[in-house]
N, C-alpha and C. Protein backbone atom coordinates (compact mmCIF):
# COMPACT_ATOMS: atom_id res chain seq x y z
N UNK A 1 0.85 -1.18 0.00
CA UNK A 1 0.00 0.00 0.00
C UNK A 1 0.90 1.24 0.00
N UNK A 2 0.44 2.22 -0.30
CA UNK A 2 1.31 3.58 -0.61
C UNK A 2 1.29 4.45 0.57
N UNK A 3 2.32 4.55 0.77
CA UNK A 3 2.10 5.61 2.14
C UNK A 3 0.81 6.69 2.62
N UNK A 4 0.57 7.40 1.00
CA UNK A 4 -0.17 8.13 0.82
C UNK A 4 -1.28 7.68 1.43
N UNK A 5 -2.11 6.66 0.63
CA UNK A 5 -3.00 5.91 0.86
C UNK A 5 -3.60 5.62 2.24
N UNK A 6 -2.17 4.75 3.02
CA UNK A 6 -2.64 4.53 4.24
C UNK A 6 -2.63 6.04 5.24
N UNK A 7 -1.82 6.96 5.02
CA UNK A 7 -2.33 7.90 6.11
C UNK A 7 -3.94 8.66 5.87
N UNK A 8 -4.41 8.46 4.40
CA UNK A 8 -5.45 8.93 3.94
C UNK A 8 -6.48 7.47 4.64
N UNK A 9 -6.58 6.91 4.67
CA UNK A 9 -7.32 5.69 5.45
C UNK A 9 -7.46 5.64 6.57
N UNK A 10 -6.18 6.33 7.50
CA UNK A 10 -6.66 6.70 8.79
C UNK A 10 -7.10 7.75 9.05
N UNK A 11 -7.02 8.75 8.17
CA UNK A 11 -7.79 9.88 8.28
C UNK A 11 -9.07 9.68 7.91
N UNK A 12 -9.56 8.85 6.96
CA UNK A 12 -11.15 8.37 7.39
C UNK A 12 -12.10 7.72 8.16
N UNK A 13 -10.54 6.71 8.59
CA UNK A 13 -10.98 5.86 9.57
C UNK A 13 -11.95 7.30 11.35
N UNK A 14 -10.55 7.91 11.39
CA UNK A 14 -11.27 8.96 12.37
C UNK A 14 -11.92 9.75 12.05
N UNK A 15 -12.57 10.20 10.82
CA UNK A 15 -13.70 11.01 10.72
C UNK A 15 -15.35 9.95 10.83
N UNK A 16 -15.00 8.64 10.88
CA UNK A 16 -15.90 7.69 10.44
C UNK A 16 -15.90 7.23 12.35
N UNK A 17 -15.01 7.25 12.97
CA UNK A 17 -14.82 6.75 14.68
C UNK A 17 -15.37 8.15 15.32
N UNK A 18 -14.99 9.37 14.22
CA UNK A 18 -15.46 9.91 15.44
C UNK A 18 -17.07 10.09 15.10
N UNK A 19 -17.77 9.76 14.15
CA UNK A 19 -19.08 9.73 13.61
C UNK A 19 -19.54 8.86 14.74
N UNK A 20 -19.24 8.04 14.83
CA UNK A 20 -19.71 6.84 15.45
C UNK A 20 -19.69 7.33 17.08
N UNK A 21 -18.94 7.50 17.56
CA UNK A 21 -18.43 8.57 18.80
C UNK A 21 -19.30 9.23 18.97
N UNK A 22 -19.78 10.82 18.48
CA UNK A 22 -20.59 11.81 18.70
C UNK A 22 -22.18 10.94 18.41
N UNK A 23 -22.58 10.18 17.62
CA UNK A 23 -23.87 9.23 18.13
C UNK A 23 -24.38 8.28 18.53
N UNK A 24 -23.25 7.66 19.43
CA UNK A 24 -23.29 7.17 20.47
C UNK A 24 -24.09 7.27 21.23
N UNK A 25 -25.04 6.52 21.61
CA UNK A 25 -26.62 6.72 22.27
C UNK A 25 -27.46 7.45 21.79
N UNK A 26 -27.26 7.72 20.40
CA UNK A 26 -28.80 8.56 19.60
C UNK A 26 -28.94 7.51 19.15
N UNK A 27 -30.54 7.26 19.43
CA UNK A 27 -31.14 6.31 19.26
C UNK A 27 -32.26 6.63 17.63
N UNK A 28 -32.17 7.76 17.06
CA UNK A 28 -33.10 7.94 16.36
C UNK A 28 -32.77 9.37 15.49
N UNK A 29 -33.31 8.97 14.57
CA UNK A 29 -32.81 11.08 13.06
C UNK A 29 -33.23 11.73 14.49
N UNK A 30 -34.27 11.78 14.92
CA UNK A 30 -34.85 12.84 15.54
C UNK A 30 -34.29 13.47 16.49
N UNK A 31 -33.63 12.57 17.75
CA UNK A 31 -32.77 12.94 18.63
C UNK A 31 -31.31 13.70 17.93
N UNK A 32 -30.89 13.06 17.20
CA UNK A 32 -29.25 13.20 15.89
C UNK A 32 -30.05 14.95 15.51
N UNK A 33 -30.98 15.26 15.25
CA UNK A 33 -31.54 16.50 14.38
C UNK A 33 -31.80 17.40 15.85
N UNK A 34 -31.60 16.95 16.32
CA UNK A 34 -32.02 18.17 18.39
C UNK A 34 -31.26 18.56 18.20
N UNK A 35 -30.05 17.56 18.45
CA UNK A 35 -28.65 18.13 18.78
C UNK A 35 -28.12 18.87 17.92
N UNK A 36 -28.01 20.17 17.73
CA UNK A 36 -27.64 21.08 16.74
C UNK A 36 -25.86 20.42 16.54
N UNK A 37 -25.43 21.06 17.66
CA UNK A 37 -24.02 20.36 17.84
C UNK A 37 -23.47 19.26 17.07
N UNK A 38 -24.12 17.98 17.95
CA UNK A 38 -23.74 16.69 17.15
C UNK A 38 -24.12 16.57 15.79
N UNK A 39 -25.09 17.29 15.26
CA UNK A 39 -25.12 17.14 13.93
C UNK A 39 -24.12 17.71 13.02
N UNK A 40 -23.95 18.79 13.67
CA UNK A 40 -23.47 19.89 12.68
C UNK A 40 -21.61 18.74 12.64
N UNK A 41 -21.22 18.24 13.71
CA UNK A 41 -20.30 17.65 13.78
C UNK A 41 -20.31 16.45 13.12
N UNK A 42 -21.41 15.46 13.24
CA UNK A 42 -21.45 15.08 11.92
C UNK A 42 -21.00 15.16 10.61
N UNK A 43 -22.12 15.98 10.12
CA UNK A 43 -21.53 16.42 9.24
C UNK A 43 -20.14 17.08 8.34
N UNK A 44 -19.70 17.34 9.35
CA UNK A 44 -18.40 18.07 9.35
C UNK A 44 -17.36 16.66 9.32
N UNK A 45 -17.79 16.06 9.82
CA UNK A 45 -16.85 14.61 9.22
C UNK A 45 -17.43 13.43 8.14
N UNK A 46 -18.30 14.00 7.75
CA UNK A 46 -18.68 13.48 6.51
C UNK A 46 -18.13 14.06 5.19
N UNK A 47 -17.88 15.35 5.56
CA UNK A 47 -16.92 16.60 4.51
C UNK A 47 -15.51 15.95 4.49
N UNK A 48 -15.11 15.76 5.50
CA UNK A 48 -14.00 14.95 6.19
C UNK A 48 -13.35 14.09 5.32
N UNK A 49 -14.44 12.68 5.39
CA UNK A 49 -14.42 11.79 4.72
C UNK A 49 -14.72 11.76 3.56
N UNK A 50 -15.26 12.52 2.99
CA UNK A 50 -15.86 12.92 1.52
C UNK A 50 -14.51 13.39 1.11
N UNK A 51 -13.52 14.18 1.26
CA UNK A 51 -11.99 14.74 1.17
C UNK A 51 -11.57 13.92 0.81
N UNK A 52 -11.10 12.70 1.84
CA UNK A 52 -10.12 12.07 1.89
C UNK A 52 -10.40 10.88 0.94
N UNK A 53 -11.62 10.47 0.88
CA UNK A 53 -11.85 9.88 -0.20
C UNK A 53 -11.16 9.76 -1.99
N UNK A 54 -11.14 11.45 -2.44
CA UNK A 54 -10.66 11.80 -3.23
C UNK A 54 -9.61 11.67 -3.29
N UNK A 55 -8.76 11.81 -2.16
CA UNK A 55 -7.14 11.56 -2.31
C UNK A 55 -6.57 10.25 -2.34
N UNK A 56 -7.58 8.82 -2.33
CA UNK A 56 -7.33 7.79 -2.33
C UNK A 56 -6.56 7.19 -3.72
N UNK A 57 -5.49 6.67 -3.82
CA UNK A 57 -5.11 6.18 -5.59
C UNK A 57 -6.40 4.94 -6.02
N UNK A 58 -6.37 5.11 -7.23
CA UNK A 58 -7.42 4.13 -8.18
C UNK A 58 -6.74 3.20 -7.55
N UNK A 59 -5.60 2.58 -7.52
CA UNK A 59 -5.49 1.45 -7.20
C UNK A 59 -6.04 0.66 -5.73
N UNK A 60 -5.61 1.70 -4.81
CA UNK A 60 -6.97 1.40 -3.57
C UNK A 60 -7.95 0.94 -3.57
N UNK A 61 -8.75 2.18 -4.58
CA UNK A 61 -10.36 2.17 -4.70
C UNK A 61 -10.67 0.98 -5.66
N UNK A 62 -9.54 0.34 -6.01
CA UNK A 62 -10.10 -0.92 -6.98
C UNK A 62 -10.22 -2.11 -6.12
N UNK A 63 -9.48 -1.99 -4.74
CA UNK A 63 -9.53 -2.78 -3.90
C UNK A 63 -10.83 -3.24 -3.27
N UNK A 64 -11.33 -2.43 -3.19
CA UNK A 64 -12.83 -2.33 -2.76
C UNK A 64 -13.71 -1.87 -3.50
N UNK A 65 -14.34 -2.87 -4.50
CA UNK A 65 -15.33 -2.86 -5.94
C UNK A 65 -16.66 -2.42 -5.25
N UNK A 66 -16.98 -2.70 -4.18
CA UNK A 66 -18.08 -2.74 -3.74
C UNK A 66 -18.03 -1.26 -3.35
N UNK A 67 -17.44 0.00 -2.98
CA UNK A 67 -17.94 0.75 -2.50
C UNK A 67 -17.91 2.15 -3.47
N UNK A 68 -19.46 2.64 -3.22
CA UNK A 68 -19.48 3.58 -4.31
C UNK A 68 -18.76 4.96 -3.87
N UNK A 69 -17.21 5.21 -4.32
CA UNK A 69 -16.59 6.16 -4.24
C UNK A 69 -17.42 7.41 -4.40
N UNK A 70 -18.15 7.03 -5.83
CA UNK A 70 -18.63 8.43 -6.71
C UNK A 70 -19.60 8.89 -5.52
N UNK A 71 -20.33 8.15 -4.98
CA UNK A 71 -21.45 8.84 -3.89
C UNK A 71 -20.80 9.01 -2.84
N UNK A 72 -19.68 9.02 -2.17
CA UNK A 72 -18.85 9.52 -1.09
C UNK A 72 -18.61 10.90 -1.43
N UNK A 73 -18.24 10.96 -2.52
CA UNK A 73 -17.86 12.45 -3.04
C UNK A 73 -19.11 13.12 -3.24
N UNK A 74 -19.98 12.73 -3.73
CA UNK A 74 -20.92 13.73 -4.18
C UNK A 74 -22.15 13.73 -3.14
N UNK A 75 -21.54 12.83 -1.92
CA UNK A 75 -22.63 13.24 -0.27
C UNK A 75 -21.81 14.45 -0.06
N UNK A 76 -20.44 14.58 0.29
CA UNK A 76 -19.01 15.53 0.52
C UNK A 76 -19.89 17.14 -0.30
N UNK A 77 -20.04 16.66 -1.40
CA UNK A 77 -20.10 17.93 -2.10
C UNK A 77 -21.55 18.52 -1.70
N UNK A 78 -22.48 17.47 -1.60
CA UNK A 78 -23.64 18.15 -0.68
C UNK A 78 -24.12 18.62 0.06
N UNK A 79 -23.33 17.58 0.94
CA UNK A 79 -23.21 18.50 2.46
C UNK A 79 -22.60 19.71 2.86
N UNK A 80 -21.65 19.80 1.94
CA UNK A 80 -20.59 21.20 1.93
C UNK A 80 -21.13 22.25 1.46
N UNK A 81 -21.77 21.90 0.45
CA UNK A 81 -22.74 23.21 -0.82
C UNK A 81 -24.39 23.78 -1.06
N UNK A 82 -24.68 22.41 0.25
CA UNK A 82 -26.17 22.75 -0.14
C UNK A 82 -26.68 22.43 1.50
N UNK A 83 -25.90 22.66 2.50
CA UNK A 83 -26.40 22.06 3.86
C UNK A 83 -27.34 22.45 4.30
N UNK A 84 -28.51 23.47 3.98
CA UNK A 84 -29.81 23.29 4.28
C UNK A 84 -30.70 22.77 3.36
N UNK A 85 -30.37 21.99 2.55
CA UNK A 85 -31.01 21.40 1.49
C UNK A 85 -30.74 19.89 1.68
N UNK A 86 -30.22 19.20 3.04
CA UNK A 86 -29.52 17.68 3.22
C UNK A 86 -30.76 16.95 3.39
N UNK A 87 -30.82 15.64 2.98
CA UNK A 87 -32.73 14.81 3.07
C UNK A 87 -31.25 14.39 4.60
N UNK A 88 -31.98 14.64 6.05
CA UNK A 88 -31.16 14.10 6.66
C UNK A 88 -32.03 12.32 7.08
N UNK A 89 -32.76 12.10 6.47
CA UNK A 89 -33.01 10.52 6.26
C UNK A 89 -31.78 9.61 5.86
N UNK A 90 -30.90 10.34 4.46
CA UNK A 90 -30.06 9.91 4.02
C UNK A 90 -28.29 9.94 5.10
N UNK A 91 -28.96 10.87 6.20
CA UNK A 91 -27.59 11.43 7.07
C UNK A 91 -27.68 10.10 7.87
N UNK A 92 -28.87 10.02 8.46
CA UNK A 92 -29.02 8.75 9.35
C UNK A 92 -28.64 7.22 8.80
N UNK A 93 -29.35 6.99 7.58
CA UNK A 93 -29.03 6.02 6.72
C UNK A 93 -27.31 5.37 6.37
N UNK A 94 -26.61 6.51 6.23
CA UNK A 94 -25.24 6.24 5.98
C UNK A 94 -24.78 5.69 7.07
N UNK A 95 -25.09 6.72 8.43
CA UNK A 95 -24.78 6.23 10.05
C UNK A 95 -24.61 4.71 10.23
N UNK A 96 -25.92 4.46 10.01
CA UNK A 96 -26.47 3.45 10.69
C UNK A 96 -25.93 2.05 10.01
N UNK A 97 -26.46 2.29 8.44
CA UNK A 97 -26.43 1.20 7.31
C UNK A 97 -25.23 1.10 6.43
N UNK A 98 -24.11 2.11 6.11
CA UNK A 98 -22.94 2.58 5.16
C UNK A 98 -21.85 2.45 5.72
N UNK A 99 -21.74 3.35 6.88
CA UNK A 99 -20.41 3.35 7.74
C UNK A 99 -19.66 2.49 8.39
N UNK A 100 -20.45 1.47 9.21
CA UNK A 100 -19.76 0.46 9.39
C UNK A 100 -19.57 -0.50 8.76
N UNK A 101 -20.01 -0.59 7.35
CA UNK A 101 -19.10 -1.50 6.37
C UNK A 101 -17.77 -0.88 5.80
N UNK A 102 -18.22 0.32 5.61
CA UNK A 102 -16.63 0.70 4.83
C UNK A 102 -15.73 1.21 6.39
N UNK A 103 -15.94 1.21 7.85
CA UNK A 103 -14.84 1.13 8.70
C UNK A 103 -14.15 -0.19 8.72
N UNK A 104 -15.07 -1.20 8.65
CA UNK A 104 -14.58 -2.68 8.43
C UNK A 104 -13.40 -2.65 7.36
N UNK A 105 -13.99 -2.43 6.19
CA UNK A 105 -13.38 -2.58 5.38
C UNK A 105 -11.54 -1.58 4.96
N UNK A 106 -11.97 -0.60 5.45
CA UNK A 106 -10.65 0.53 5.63
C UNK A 106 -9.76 -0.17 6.72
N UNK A 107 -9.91 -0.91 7.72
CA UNK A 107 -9.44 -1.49 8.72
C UNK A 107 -8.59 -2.77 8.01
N UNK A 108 -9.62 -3.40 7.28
CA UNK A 108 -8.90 -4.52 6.61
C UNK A 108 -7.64 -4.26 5.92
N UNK A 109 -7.92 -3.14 4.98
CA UNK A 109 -7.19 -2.39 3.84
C UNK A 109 -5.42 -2.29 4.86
N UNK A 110 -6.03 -1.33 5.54
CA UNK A 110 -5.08 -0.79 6.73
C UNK A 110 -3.93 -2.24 7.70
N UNK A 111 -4.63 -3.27 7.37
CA UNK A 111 -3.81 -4.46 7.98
C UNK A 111 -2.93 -5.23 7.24
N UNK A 112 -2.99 -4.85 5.73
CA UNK A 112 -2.43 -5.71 4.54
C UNK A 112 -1.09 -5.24 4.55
């Protein structure tokens, strides 16, 4: 793996730990949408990870067929450009259902 690569992997890895971190006992969008704070922090590591994404080499991202790069970037660019316009259904969704496959998987990457 390329140096590059892996310090860019742990830099998602902690925008993705600390996701997981700040909703830690939100049980629900609704509670995640109170918290002005935790959201907004959220989000702010979804920009994060939406970044670092981009700086990954093709050869990485070929490593992992399964994950749609192009929609990492273009959640990144949404959240960044249009943040009162976010379906935050889709904020929760990533949380819950997205993220902890690709931490798994960046972890794996990260052990080779």
């Amino acid at each position: 793996m390329l140096k590059e690569d892996k310090h860019i992997l742990e830099e998602s890895l902690y925008a993705i730990n600390h996701i997981f971190e700040y909703t830690q006992g939100i049980d629900s969008l609704e509670d995640l949408i109170s918290d002005s704070k935790t959201y907004d922090a959220v989000l702010m590591n979804f920009i994060i990870l939406g970044e670092a994404s981009m700086k990954l080499s093709d050869e990485l991202k070929r490593k992992l067929v399964d994950t749609d790069w192009r929609a990492i970037k273009g959640f990144r660019n949404f959240v960044a450009h249009d943040y009162f316009g976010i379906d935050t259904t889709i904020v929760w969704s990533a949380i819950k259902f997205y993220l902890p496959q690709l931490k798994t998987d960046f972890e794996k990457l990260l052990k080779e």
